[in-house]
Protein backbone atom coordinates (compact mmCIF):
# COMPACT_ATOMS: atom_id res chain seq x y z
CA UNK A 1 135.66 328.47 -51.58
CA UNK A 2 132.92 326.03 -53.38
CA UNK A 3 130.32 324.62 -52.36
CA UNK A 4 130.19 320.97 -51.91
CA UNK A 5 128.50 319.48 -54.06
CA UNK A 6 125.06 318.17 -52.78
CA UNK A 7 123.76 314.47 -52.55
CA UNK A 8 122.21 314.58 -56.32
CA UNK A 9 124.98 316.01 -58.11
CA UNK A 10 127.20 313.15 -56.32
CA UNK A 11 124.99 310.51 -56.75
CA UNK A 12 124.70 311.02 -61.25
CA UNK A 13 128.28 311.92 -61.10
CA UNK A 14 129.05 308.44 -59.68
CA UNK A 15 126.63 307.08 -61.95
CA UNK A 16 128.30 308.73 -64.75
CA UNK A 17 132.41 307.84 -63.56
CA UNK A 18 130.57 303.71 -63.48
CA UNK A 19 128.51 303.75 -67.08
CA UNK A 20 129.98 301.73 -69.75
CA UNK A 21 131.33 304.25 -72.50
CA UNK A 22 128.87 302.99 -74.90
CA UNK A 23 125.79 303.23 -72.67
CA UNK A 24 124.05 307.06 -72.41
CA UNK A 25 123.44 308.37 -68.97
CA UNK A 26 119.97 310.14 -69.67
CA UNK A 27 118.62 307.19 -71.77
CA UNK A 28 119.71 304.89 -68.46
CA UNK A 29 117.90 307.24 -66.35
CA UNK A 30 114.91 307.36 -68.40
CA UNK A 31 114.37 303.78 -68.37
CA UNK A 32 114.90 303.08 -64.97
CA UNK A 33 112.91 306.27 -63.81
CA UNK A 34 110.23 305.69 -66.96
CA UNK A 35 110.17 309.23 -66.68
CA UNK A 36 111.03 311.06 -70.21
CA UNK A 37 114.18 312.63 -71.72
CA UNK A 38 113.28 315.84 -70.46
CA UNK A 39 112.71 314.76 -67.16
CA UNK A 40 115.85 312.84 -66.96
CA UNK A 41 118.12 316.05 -68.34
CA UNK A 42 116.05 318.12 -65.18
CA UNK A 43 117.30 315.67 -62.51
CA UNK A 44 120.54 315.53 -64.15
CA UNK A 45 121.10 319.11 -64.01
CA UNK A 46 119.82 319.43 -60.54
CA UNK A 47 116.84 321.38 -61.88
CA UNK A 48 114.28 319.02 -60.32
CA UNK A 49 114.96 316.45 -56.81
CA UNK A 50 114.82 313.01 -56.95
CA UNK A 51 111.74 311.72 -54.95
CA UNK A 52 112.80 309.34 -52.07
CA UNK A 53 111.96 306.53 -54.27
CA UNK A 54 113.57 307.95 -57.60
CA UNK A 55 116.80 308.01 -54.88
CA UNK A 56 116.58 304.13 -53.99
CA UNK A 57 116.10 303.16 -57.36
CA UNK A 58 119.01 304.38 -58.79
CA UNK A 59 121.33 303.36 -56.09
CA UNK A 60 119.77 300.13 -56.24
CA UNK A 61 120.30 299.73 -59.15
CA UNK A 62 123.76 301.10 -59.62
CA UNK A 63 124.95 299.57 -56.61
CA UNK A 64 126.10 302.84 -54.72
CA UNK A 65 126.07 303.22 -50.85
CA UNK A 66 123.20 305.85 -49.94
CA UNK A 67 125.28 306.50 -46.82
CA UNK A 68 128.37 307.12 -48.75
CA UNK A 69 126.43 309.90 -51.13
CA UNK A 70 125.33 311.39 -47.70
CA UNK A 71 128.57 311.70 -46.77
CA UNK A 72 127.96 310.35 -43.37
CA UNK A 73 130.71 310.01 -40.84
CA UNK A 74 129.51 306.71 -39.47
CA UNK A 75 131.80 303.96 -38.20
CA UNK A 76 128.91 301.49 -39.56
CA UNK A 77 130.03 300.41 -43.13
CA UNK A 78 127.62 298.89 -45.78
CA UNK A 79 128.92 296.42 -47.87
CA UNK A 80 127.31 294.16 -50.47
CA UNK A 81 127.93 290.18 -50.31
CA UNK A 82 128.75 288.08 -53.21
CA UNK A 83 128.82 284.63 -51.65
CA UNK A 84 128.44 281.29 -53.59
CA UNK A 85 124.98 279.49 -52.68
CA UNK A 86 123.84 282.47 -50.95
CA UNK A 87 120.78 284.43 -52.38
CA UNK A 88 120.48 281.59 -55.12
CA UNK A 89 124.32 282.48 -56.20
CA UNK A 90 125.99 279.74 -58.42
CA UNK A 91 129.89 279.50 -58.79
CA UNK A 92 128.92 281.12 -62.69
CA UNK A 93 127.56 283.46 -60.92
CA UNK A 94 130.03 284.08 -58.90
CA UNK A 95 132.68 283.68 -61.74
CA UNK A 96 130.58 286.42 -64.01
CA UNK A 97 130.18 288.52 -61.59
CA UNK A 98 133.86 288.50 -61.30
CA UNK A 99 134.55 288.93 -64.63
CA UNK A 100 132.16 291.55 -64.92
CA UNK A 101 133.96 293.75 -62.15
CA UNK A 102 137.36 293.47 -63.95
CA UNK A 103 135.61 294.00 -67.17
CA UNK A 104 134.63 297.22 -66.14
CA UNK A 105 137.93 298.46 -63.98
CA UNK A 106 139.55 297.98 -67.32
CA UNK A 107 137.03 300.26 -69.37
CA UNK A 108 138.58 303.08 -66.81
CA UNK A 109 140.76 305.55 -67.70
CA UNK A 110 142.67 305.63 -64.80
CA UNK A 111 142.78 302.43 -63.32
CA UNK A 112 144.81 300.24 -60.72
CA UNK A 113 144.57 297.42 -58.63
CA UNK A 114 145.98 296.60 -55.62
CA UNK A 115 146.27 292.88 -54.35
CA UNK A 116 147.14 291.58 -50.79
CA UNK A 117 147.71 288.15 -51.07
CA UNK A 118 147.66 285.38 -48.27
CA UNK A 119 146.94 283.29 -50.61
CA UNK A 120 147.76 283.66 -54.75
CA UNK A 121 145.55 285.68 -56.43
CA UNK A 122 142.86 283.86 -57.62
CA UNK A 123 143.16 285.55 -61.31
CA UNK A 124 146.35 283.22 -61.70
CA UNK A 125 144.44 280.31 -61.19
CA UNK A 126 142.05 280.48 -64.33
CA UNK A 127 145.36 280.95 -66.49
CA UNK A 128 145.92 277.14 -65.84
CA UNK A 129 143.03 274.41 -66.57
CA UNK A 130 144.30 271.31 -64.05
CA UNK A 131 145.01 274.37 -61.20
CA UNK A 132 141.37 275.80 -61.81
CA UNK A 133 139.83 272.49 -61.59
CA UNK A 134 141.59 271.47 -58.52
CA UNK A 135 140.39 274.88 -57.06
CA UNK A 136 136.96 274.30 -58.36
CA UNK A 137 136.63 270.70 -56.85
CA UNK A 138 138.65 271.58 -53.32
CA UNK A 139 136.51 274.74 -52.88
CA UNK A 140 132.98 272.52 -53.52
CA UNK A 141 134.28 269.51 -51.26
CA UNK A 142 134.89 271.93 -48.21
CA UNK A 143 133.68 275.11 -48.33
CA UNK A 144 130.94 275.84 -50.30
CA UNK A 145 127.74 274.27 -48.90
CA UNK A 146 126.63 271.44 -51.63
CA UNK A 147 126.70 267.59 -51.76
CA UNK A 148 127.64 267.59 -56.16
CA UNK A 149 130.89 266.19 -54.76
CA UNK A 150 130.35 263.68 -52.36
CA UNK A 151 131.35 261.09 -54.19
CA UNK A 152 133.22 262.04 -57.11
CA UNK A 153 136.98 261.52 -57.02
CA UNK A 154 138.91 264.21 -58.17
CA UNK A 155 139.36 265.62 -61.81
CA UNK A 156 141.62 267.94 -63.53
CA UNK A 157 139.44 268.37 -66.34
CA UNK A 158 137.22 271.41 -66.45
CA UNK A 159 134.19 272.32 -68.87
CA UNK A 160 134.80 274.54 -71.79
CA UNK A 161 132.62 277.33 -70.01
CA UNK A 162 134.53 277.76 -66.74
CA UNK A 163 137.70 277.64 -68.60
CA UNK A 164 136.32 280.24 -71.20
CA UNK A 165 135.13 282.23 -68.16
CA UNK A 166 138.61 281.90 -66.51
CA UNK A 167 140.80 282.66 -69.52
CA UNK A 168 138.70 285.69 -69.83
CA UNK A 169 139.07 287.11 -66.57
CA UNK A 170 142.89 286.72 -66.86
CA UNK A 171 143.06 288.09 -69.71
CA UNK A 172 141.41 291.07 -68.89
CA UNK A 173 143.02 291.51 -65.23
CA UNK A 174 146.27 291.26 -67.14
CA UNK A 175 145.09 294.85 -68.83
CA UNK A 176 144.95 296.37 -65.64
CA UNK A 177 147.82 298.04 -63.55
CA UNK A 178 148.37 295.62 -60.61
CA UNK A 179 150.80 295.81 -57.61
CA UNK A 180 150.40 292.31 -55.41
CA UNK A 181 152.04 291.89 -52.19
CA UNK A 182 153.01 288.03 -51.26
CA UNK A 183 154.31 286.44 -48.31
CA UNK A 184 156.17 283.25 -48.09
CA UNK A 185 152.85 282.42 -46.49
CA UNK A 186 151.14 283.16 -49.48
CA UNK A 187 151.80 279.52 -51.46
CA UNK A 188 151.77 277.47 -48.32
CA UNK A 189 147.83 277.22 -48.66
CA UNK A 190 147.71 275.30 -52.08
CA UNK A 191 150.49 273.53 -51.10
CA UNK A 192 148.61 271.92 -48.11
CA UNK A 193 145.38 271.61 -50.06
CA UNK A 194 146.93 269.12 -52.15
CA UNK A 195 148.29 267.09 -49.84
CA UNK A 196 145.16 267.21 -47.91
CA UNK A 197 143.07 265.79 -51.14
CA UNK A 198 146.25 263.01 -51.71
CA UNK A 199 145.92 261.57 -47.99
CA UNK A 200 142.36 262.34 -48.40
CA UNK A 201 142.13 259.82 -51.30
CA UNK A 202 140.34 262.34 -53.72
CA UNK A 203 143.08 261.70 -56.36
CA UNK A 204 142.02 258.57 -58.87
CA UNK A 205 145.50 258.22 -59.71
CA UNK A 206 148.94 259.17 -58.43
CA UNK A 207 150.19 260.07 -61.50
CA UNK A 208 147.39 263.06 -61.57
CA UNK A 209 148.84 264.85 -58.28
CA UNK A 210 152.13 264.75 -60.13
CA UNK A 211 151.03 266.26 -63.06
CA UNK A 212 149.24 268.63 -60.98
CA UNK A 213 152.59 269.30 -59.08
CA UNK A 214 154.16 270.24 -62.94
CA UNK A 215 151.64 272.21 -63.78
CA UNK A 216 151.83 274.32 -60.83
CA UNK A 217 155.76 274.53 -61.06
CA UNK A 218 154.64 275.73 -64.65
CA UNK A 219 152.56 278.59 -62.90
CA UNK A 220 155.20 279.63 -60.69
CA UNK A 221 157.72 280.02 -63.54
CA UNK A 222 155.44 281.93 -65.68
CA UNK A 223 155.08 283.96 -62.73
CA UNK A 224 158.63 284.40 -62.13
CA UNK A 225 158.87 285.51 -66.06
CA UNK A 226 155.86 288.03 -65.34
CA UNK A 227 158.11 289.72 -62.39
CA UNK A 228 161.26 290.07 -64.68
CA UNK A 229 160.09 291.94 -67.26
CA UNK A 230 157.31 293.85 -64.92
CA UNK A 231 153.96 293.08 -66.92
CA UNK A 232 151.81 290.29 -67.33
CA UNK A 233 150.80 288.61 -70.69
CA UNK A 234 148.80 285.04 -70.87
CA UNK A 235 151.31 281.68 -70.60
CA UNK A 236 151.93 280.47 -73.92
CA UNK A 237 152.09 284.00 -76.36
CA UNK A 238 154.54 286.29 -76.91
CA UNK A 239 155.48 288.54 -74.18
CA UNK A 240 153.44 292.02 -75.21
CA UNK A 241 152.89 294.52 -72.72
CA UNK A 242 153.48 297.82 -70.52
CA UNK A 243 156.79 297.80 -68.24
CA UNK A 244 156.15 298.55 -64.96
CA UNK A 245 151.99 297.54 -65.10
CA UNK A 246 153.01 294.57 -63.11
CA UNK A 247 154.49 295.32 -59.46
CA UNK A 248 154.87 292.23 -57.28
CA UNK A 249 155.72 292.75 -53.82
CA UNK A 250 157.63 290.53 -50.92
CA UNK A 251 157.10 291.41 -47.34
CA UNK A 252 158.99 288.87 -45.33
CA UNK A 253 157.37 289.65 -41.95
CA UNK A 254 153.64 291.09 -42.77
CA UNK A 255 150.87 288.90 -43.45
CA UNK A 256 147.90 290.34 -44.42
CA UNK A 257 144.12 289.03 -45.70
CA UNK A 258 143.34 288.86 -48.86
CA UNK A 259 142.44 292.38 -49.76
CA UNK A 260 141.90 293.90 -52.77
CA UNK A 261 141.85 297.55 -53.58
CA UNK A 262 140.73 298.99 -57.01
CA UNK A 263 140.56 302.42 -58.67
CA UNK A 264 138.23 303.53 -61.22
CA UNK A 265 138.51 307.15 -62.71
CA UNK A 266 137.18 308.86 -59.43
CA UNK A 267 135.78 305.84 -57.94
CA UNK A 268 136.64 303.20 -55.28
CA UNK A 269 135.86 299.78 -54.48
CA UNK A 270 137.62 297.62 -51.70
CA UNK A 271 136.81 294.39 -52.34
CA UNK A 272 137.27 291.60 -48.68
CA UNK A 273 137.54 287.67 -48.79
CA UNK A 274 135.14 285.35 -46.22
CA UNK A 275 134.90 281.84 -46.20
CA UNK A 276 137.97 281.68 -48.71
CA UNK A 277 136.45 282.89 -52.06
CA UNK A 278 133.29 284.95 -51.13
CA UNK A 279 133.23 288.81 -51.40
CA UNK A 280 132.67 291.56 -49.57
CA UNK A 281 132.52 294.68 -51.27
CA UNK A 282 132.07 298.19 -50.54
CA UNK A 283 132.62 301.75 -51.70
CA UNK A 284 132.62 303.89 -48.93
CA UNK A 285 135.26 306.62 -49.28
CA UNK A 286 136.10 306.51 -45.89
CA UNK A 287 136.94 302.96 -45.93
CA UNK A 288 138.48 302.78 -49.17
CA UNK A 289 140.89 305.50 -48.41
CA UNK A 290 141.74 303.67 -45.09
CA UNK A 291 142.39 300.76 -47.19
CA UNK A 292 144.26 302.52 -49.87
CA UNK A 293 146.67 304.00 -47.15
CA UNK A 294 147.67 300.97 -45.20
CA UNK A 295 148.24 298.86 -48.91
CA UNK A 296 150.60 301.60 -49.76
CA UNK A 297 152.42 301.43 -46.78
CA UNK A 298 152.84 297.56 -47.00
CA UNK A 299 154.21 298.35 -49.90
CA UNK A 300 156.73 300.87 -48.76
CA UNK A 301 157.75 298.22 -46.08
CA UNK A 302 158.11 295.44 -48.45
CA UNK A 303 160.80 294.51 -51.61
CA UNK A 304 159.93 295.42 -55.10
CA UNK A 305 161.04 292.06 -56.79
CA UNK A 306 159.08 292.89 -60.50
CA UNK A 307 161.80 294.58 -62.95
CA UNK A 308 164.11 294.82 -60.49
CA UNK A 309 165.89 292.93 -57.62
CA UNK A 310 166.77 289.88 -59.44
CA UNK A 311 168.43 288.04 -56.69
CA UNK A 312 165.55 288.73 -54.05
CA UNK A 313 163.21 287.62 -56.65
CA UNK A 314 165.31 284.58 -57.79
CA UNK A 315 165.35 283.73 -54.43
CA UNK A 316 161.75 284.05 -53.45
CA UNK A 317 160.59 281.84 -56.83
CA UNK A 318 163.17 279.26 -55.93
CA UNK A 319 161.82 278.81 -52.38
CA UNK A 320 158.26 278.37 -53.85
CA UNK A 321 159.63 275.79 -56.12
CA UNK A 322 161.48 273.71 -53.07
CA UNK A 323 158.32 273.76 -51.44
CA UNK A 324 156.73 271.63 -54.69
CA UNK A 325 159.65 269.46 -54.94
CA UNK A 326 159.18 268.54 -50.85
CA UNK A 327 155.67 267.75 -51.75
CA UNK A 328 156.23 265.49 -54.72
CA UNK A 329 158.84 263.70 -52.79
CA UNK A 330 156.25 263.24 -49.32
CA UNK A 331 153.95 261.88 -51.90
CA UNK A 332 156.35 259.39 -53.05
């Protein structure tokens, strides 16, 4: 029988499984440490220990959980907080930091995401300009803690750098293998959103929560088309891509938050929603594994509706799209 391995060798292995192909683990180490090559190769190969301080550096700066590398059986979990105006956070902060975690799933070799949904996965969003900036003004009027939007109505315009931000995030999470799980629950949300921003008198015109109706009936096709032929490609091009990269679950009793589980290589993250659209995030094995298991059993309980089960998913798309025509006609 091996040993385990002890707390160094796990913490540069998990250093190594997270650094960019293109970046060199002993020059990282160097720099951060300002310690020499030498040096660097010593604590690398276990030769030399990591001073206390050496130790919090590195996981600092890496982001890894100290307790996780200790391998301590704790029920207390540590996980780091990405929340908009928290910590001097901006939404492109936010939105890069986003970006920057799919960015890097996608450099994996083995990779996969896993996506329960109570509401649609934000990633679909950024696909669509009018559906991003309605997201982008609803979450600033009530839930993220600023006054920018007090008293400007509503617009379904967005700047050319959140929609470059967006179209690059979908892009690149449509790289990835996903499976999402959805609900009938899981549309409601927008659904209600917009009529609360209509009665709310937020809309300038009318006409705009119609177009903003077609647009999202747009989504939901494209969608639909995604499920058929079981991968996802952006609206607009020609359909290129993997069979079977794209699993979209229905679950017609379980509701779950919106978690979201991701693989790198031999690495872990489990990634929690608060207040809507902040993040918790953590990479405790423990936890991660716990997630992992109860995803994949939603899963099992739930109907595969991507590449197969046309009628199920026929049916699910054309519910979604009964639910937009009920709005347009209450807003009549």
């Amino acid at each position: 029988m091996e040993p385990k391995p002890k707390t160094q060798e796990l913490l540069f292995e998990s250093i190594r499984n997270g650094l960019s192909p293109n970046l060199s683990l002993v020059h990282e180490i160097s720099e951060l440490l300002k310690i020499s090559y030498d040096s660097a190769y010593r604590r690398i190969r276990n030769e030399k220990e990591l001073t206390l301080d050496e130790f919090k550096i590195l996981c600092g700066h890496f982001k890894l959980s100290a307790d996780s590398l200790f391998s301590l059986e704790s029920k207390n979990i540590i996980f780091n907080s990405l929340g908009i105006n928290e910590g001097g956070v901006s939404f492109k902060d936010w939105l890069h930091a986003i970006l920057n975690g799919v960015k890097a799933i996608n450099l994996s070799k083995e990779k996969e995401i896993i996506y329960s949904a109570k509401d649609i996965p934000i990633f679909h969003y950024f696909e669509f300009p009018e559906i991003f900036a309605f997201k982008f003004y609803f979450w600033h009027k009530t839930l993220i803690p600023s006054h920018q939007f007090d008293d400007i109505p509503l617009s379904l315009e967005l700047s050319d750098d959140l929609r470059d931000t967006g179209r690059q995030i979908t892009m690149t999470y449509n790289k990835i293998p996903t499976a999402e799980l959805w609900n009938e629950e899981t549309f409601n949300s927008i659904i209600r959103q917009i009529e609360f921003c209509q009665i709310s008198g937020f809309f300038q015109k009318k006409e705009e929560v119609f177009r903003l109706c077609s647009v999202l009936e747009t989504m939901i096709r494209h969608l639909q088309r995604q499920a058929e032929l079981g991968f996802r490609f952006l609206y607009g091009t020609t359909p290129e891509g993997i069979e079977g990269s794209y699993r979209l679950y229905y679950n017609e009793v379980l509701l779950g938050d919106n978690t979201i589980y991701t693989k790198l290589d031999n690495n872990q993250t489990t990634y929690l929603t608060y207040n809507v659209i902040n993040l918790l995030t953590t990479a405790n094995p423990l936890f991660c594994n716990q997630i992992e298991r109860s995803l994949k059993v939603l899963m099992q309980e739930s109907t595969l509706i991507s590449s197969t089960s046309a009628k199920e998913r026929n049916r699910f798309f054309n519910q979604i799209i009964d639910k937009i025509k009920s709005l347009r006609e209450r807003i009549c």
